[in-house]
Protein backbone atom coordinates (compact mmCIF):
# COMPACT_ATOMS: atom_id res chain seq x y z
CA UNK A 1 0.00 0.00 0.00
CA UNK A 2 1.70 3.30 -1.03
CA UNK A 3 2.27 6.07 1.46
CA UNK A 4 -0.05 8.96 2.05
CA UNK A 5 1.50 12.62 1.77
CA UNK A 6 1.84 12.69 5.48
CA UNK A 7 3.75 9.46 5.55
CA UNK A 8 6.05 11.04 3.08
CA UNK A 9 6.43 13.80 5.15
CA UNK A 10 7.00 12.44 8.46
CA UNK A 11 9.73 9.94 6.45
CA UNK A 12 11.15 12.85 4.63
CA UNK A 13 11.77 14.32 7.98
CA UNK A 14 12.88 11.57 9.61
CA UNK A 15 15.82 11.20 7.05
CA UNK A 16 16.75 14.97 7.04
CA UNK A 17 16.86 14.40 10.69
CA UNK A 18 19.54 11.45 10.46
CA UNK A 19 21.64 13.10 8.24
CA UNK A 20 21.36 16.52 9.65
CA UNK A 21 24.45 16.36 11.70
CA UNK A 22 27.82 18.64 11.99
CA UNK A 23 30.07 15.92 11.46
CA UNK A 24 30.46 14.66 8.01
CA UNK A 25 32.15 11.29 9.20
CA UNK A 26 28.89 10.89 11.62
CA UNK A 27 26.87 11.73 8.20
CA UNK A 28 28.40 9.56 6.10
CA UNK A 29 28.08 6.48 8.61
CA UNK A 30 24.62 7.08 9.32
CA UNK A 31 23.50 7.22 5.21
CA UNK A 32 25.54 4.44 4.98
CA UNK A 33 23.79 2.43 8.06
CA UNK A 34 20.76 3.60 6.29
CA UNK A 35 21.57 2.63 2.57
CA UNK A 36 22.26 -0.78 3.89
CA UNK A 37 19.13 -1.00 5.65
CA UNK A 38 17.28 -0.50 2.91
CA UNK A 39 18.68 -2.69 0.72
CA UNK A 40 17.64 -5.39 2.53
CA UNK A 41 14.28 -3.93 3.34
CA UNK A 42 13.89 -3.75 -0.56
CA UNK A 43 15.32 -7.00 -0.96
CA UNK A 44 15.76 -5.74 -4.54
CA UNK A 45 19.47 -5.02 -4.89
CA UNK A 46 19.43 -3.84 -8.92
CA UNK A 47 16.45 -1.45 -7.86
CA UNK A 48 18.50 -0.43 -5.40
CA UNK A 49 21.45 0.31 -7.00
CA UNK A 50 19.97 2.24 -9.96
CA UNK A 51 18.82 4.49 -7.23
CA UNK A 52 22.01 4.94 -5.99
CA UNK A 53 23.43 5.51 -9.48
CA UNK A 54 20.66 7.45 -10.21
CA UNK A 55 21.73 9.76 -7.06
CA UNK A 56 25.12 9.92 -7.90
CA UNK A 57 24.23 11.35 -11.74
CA UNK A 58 22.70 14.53 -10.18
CA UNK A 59 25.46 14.91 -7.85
CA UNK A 60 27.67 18.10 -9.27
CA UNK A 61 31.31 17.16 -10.28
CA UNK A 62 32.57 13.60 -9.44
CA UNK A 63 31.84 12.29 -5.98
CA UNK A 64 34.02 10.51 -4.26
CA UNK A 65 33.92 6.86 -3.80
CA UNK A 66 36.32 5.74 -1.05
CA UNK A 67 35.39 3.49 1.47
CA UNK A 68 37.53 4.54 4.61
């Protein structure tokens, strides 16, 4: 069953909210905590992916792709 607007919302927030943190290490381990979650929430691995790619395309200049 697809979400209503306010379940976007309130999801939309909730993301801002876990990335919306001074330290960019902190950042980048919570997206990635959350990318993985989702992928296996989605259980759909190519779906997921493209998104990622998909993310990356609209991303100005080259971002970086080093795993620390």
């Amino acid at each position: 069953m697809p979400l209503s607007q306010q379940q976007l919302d309130d999801l939309l927030e909730r993301l801002i909210a876990l990335t919306n943190v001074p330290d960019p290490e902190a950042q980048r381990d919570s997206l990635a905590r959350l990318s993985l979650l989702l992928i296996e929430a989605v259980d759909d691995a190519a779906r997921v992916q493209a998104a990622v790619d998909e993310m990356l395309a609209a991303q100005p200049g080259t971002p970086a792709l080093n795993i620390p």
